[in-house]
PDB file of N, CA and C in Angstrom:
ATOM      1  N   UNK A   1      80.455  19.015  -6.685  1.00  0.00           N
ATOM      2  CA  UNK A   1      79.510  17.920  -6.735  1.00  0.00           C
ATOM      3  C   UNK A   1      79.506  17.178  -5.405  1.00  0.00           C
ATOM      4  N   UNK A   2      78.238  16.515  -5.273  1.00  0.00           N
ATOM      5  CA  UNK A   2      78.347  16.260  -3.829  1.00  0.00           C
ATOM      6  C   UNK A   2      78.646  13.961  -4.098  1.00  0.00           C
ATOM      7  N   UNK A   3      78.930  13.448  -2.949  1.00  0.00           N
ATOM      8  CA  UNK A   3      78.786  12.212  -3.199  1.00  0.00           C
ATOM      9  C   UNK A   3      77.516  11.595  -2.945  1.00  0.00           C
ATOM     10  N   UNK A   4      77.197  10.179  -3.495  1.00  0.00           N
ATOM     11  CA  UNK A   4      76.189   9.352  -2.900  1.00  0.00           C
ATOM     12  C   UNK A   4      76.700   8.634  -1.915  1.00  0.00           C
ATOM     13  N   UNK A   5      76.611   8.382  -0.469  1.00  0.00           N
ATOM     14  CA  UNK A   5      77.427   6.979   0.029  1.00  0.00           C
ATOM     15  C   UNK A   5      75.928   6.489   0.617  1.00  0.00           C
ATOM     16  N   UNK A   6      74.942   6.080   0.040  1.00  0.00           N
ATOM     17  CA  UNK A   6      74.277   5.747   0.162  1.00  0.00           C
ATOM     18  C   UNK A   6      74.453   4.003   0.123  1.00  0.00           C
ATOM     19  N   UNK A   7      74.638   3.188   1.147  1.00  0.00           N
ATOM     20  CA  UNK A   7      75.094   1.958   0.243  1.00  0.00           C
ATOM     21  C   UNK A   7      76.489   1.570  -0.045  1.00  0.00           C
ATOM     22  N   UNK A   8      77.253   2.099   0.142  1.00  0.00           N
ATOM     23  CA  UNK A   8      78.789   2.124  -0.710  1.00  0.00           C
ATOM     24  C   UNK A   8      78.997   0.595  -1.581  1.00  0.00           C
ATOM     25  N   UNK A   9      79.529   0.317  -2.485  1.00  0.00           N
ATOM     26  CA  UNK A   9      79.915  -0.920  -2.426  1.00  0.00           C
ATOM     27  C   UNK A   9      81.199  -2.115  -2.383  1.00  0.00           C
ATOM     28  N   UNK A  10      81.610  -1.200  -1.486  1.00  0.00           N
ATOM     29  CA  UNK A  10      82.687  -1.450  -0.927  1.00  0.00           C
ATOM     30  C   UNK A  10      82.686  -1.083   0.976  1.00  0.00           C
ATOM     31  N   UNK A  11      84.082  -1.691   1.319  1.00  0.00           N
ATOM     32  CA  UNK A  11      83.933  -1.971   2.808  1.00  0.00           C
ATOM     33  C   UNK A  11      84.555  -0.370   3.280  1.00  0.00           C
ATOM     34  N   UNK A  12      84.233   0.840   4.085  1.00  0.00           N
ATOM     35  CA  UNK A  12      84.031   1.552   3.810  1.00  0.00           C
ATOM     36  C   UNK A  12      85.148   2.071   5.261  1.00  0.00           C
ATOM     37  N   UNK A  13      85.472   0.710   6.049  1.00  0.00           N
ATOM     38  CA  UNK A  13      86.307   1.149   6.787  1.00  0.00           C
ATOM     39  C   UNK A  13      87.563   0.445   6.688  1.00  0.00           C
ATOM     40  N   UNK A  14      87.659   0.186   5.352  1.00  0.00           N
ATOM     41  CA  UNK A  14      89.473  -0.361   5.070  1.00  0.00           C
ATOM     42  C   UNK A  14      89.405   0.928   4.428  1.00  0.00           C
ATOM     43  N   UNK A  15      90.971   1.338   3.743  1.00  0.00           N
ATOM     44  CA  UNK A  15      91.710   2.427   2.779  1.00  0.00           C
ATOM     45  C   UNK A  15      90.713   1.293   1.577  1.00  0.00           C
ATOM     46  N   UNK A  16      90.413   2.544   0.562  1.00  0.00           N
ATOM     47  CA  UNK A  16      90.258   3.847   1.034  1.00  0.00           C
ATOM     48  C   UNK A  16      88.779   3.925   1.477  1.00  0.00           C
ATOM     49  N   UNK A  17      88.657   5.090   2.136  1.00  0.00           N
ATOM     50  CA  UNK A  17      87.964   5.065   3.262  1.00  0.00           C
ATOM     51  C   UNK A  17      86.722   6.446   1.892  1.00  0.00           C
ATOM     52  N   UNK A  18      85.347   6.824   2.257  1.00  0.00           N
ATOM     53  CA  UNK A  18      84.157   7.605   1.601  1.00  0.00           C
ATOM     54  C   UNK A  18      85.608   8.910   1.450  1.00  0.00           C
ATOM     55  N   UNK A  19      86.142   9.410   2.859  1.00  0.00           N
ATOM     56  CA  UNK A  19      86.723  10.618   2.716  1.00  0.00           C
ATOM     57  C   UNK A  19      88.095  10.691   2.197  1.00  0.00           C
ATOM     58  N   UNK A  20      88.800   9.600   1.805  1.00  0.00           N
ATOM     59  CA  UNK A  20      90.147   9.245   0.950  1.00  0.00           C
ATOM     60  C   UNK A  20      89.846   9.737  -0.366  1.00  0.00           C
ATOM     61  N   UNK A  21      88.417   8.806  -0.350  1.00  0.00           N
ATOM     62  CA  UNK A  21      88.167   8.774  -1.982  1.00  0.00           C
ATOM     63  C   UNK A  21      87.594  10.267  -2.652  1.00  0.00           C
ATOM     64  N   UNK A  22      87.223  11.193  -1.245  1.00  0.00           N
ATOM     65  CA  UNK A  22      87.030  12.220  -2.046  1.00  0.00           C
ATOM     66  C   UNK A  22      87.785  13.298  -1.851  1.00  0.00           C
ATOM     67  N   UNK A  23      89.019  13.053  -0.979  1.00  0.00           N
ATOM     68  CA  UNK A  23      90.003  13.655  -1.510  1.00  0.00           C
ATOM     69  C   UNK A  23      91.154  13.383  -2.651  1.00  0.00           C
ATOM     70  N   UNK A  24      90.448  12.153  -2.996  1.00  0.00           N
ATOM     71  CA  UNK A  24      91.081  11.227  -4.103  1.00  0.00           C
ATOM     72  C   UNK A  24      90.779  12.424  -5.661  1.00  0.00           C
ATOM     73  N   UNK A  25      89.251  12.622  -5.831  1.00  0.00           N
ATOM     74  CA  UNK A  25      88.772  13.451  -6.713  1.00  0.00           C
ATOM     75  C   UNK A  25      88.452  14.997  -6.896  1.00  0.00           C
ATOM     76  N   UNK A  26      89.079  15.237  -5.222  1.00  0.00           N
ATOM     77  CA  UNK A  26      89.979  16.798  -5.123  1.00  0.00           C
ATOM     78  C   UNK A  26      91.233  17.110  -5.268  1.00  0.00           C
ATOM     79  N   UNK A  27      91.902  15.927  -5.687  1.00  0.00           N
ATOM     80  CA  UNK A  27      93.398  15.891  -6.066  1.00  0.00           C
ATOM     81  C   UNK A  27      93.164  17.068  -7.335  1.00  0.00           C
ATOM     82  N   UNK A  28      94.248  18.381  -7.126  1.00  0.00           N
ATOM     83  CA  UNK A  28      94.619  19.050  -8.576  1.00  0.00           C
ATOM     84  C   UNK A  28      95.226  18.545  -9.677  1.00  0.00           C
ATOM     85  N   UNK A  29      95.547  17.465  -9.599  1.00  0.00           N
ATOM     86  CA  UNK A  29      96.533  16.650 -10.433  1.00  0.00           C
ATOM     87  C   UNK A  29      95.977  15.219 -11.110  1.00  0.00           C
ATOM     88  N   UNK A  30      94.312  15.077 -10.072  1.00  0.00           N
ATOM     89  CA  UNK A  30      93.744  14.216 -10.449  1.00  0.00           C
ATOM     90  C   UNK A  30      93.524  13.475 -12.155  1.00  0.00           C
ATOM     91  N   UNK A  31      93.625  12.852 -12.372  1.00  0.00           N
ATOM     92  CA  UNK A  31      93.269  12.141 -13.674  1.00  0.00           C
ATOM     93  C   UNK A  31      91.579  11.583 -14.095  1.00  0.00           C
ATOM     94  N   UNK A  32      91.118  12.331 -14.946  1.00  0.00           N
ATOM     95  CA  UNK A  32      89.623  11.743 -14.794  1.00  0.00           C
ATOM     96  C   UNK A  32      89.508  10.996 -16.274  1.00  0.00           C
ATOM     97  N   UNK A  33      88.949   9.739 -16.706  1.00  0.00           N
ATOM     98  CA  UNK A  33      88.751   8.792 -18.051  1.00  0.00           C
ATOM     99  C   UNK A  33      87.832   8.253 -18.256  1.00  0.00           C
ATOM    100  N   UNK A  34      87.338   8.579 -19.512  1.00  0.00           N
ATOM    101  CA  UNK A  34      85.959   7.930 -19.734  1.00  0.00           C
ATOM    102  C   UNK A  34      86.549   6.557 -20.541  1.00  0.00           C
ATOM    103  N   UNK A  35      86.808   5.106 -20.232  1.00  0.00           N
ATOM    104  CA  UNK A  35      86.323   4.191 -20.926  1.00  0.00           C
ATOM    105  C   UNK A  35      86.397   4.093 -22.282  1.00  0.00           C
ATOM    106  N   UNK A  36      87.362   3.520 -23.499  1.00  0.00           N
ATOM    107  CA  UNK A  36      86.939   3.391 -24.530  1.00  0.00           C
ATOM    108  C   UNK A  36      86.232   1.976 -25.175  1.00  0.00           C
ATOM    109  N   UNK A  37      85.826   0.848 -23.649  1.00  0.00           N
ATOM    110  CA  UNK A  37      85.470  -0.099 -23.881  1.00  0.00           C
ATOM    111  C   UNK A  37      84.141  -0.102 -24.180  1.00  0.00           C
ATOM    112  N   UNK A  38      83.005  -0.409 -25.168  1.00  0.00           N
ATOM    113  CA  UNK A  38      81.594  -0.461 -25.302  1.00  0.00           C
ATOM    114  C   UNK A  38      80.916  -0.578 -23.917  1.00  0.00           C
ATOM    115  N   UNK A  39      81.399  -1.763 -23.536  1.00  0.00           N
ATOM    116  CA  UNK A  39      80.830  -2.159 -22.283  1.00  0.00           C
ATOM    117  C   UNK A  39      80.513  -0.909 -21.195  1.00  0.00           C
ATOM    118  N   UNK A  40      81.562  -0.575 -20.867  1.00  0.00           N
ATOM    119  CA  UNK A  40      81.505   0.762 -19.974  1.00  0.00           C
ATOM    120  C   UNK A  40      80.930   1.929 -20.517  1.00  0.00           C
ATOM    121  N   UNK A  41      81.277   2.586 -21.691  1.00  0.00           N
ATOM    122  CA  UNK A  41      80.528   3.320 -22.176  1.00  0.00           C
ATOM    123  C   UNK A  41      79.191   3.323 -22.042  1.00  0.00           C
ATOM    124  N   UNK A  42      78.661   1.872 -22.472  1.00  0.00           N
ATOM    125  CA  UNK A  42      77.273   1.460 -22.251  1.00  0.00           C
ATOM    126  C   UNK A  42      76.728   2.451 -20.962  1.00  0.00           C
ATOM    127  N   UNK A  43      77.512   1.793 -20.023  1.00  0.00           N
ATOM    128  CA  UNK A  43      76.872   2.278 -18.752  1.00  0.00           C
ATOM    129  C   UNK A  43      76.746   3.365 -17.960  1.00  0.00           C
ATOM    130  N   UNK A  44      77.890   4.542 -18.794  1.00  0.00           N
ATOM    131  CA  UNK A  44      78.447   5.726 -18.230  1.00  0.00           C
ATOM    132  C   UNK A  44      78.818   5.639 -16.970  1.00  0.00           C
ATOM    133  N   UNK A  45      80.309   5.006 -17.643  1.00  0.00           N
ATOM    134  CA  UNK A  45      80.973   4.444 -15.929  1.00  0.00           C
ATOM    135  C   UNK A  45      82.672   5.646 -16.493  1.00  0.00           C
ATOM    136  N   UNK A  46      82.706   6.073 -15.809  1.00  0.00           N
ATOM    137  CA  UNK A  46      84.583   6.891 -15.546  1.00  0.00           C
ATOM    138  C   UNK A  46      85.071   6.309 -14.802  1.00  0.00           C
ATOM    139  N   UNK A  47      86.461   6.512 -14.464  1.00  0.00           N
ATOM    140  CA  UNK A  47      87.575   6.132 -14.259  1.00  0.00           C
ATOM    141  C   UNK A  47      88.376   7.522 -13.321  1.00  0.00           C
ATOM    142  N   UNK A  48      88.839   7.718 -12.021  1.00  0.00           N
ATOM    143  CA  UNK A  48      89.365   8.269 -11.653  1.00  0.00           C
ATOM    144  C   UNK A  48      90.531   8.036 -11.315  1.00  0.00           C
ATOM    145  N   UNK A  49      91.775   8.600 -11.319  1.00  0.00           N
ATOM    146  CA  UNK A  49      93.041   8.078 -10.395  1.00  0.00           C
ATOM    147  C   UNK A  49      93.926   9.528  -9.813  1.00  0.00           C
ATOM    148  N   UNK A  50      93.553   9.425  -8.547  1.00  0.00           N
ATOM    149  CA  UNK A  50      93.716  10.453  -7.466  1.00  0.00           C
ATOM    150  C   UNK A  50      95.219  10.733  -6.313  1.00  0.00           C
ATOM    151  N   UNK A  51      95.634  11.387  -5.639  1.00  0.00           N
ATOM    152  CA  UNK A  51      95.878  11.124  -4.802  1.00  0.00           C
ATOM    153  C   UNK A  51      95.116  11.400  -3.474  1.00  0.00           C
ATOM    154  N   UNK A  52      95.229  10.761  -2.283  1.00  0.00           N
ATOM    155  CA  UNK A  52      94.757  11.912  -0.892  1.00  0.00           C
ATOM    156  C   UNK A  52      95.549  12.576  -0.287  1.00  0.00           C
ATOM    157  N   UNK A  53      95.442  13.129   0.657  1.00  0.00           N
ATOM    158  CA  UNK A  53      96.331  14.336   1.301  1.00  0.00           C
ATOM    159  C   UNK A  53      97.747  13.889   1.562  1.00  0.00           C
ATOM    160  N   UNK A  54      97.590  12.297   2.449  1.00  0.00           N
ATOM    161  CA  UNK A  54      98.668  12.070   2.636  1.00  0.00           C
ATOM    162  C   UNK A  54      99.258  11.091   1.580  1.00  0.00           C
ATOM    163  N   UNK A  55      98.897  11.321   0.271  1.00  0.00           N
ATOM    164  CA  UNK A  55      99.711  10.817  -0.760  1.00  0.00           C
ATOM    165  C   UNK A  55      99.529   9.509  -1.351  1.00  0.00           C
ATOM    166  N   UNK A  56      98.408   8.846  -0.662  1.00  0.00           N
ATOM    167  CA  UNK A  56      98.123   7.773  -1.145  1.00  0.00           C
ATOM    168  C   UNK A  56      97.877   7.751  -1.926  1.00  0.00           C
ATOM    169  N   UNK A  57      97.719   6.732  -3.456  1.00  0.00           N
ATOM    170  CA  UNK A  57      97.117   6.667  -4.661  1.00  0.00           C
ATOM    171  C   UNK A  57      95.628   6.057  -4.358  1.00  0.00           C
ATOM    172  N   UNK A  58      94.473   6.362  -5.347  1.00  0.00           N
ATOM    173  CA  UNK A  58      93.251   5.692  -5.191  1.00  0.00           C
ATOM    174  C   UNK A  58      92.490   5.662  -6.769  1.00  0.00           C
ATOM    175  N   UNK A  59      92.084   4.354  -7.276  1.00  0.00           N
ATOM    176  CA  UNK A  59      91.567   4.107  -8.167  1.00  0.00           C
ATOM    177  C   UNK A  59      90.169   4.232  -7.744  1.00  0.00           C
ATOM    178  N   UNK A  60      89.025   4.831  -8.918  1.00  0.00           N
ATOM    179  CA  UNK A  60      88.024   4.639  -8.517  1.00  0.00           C
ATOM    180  C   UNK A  60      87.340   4.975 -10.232  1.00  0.00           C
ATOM    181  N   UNK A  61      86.290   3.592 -10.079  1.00  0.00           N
ATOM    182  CA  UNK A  61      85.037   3.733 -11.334  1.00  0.00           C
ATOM    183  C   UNK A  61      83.861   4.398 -10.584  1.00  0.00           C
ATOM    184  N   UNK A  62      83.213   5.243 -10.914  1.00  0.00           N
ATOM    185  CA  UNK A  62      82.480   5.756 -10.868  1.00  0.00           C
ATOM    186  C   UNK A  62      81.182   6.666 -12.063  1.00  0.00           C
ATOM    187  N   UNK A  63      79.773   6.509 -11.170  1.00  0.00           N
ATOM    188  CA  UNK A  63      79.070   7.279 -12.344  1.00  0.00           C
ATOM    189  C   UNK A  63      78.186   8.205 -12.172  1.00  0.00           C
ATOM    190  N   UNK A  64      78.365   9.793 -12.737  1.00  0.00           N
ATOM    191  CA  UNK A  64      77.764  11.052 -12.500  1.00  0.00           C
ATOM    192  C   UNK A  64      76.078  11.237 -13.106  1.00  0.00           C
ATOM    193  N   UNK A  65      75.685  12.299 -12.395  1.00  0.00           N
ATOM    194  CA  UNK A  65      75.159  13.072 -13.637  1.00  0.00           C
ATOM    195  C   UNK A  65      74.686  14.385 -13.386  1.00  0.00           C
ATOM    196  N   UNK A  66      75.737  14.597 -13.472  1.00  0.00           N
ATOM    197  CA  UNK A  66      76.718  16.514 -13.205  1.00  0.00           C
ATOM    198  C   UNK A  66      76.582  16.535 -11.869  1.00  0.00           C
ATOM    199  N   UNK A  67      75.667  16.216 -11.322  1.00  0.00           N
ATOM    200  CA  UNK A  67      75.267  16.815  -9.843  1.00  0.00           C
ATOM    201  C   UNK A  67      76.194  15.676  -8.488  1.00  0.00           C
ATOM    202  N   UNK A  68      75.281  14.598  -8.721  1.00  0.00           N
ATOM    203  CA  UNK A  68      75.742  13.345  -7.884  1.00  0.00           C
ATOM    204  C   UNK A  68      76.963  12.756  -8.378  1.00  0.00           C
ATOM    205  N   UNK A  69      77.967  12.290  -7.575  1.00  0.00           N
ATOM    206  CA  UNK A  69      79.268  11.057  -7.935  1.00  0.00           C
ATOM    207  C   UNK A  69      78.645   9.984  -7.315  1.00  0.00           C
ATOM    208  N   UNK A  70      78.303   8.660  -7.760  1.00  0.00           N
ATOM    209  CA  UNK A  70      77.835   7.740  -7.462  1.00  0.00           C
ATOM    210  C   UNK A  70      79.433   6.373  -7.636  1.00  0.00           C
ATOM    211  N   UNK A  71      80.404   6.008  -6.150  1.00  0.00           N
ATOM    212  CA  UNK A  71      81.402   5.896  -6.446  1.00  0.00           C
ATOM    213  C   UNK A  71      80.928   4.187  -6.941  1.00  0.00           C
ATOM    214  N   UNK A  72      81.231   3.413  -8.078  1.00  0.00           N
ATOM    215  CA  UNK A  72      80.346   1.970  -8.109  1.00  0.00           C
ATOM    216  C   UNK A  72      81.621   1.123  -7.107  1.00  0.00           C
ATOM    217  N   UNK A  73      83.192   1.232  -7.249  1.00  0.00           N
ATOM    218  CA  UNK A  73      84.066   0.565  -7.076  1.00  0.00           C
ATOM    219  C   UNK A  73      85.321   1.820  -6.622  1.00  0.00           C
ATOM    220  N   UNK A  74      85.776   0.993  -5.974  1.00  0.00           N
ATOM    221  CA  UNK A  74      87.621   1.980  -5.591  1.00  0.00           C
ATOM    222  C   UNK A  74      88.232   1.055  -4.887  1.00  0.00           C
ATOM    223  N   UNK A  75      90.001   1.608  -5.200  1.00  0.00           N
ATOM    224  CA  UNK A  75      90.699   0.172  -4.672  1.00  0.00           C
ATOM    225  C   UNK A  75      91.953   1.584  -4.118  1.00  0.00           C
ATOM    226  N   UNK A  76      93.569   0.581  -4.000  1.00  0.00           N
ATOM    227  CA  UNK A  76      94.376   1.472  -4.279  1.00  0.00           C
ATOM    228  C   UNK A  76      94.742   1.204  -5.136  1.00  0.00           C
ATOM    229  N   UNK A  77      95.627   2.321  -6.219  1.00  0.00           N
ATOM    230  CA  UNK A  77      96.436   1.675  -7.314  1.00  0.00           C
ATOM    231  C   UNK A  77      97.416   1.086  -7.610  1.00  0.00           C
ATOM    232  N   UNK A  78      97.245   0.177  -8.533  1.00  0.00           N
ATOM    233  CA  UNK A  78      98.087  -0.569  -8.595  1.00  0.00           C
ATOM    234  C   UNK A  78      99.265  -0.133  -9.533  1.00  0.00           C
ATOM    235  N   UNK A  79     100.183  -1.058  -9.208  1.00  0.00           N
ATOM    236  CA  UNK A  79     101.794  -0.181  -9.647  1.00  0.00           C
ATOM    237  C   UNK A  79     101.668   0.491 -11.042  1.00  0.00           C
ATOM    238  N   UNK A  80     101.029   0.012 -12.065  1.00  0.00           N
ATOM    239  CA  UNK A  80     100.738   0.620 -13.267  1.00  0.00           C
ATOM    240  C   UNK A  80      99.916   2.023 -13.313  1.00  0.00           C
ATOM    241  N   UNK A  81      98.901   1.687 -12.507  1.00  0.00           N
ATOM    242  CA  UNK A  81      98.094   2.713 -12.605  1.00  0.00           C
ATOM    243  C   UNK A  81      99.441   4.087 -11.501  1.00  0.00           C
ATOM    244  N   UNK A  82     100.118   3.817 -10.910  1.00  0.00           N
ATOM    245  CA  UNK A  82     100.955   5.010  -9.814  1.00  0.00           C
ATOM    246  C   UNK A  82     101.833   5.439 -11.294  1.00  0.00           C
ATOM    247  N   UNK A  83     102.586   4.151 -11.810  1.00  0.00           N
ATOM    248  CA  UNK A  83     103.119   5.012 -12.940  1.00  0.00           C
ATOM    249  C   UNK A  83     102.659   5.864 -14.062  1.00  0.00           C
ATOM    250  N   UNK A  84     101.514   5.462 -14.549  1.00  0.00           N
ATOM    251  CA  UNK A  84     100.572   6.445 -15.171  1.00  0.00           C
ATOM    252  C   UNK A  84     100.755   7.975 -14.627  1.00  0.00           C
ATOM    253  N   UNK A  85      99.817   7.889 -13.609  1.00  0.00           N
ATOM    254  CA  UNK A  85      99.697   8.993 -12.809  1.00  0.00           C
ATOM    255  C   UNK A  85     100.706   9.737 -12.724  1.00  0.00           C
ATOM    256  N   UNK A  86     102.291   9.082 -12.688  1.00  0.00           N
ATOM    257  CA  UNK A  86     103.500  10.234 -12.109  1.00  0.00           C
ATOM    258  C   UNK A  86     104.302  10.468 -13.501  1.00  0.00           C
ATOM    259  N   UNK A  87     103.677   9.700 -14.856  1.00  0.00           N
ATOM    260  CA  UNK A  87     104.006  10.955 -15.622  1.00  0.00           C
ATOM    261  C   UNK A  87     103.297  11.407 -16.025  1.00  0.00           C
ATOM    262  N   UNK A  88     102.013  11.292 -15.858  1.00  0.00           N
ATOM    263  CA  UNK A  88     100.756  12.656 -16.663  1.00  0.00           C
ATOM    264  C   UNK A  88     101.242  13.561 -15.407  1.00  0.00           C
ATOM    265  N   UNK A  89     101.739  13.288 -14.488  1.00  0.00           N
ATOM    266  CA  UNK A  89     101.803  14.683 -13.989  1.00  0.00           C
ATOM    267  C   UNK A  89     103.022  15.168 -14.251  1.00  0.00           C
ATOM    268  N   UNK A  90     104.094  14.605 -14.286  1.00  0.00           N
ATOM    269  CA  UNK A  90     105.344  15.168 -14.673  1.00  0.00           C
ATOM    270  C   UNK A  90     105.321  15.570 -16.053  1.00  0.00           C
ATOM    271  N   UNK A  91     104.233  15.383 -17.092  1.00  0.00           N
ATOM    272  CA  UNK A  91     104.613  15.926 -18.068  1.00  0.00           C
ATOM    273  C   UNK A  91     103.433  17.172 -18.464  1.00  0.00           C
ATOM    274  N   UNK A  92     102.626  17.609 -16.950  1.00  0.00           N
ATOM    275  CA  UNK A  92     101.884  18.786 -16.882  1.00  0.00           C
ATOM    276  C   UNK A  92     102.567  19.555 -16.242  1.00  0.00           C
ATOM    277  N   UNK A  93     103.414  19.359 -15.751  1.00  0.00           N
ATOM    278  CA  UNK A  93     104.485  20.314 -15.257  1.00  0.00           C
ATOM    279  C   UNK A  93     105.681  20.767 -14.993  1.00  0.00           C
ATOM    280  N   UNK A  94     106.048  19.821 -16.399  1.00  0.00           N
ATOM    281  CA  UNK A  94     107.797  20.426 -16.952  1.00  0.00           C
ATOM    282  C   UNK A  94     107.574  21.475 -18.269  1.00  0.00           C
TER     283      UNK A  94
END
């Protein structure tokens, strides 16, 4: 899938940066979540939590439709969201 950075809405030259974030959602280990809040659902908004090459963590809401990733928001993650991440992966690969 390709991205939109049409616009970003976010500042695009702090971390993470258009190309963090999409090695954020080429992570093999990546985590992808749809929302069980109405609100979001409403809007068909997901939830990504990635790493990039050099290991950074990256949160990102975002919204598809199959073709386009349209990223709405991305940050880095925060300590909850890193622990998440390091046991869905530790427990995909013990």
């Amino acid at each position: 899938m390709d991205f939109d950075w049409l616009n970003p809405p976010f500042d695009a030259k702090v971390f993470p940066t258009p190309r963090e974030v999409e090695e954020s959602f080429e992570d093999p280990m990546g985590i992808r979540l749809c929302p069980d809040s109405p609100r979001f659902a409403k809007e068909s908004r997901m939830f990504c939590l990635g790493r990039t090459l050099s290991g950074r963590g990256v949160f990102s809401v975002y919204r598809t439709d199959g073709k386009m990733i349209r990223v709405v928001a991305t940050r880095p993650m925060a300590a909850e969201e890193e622990y998440f991440y390091g046991r869905k992966v530790s427990e995909w690969t013990s």
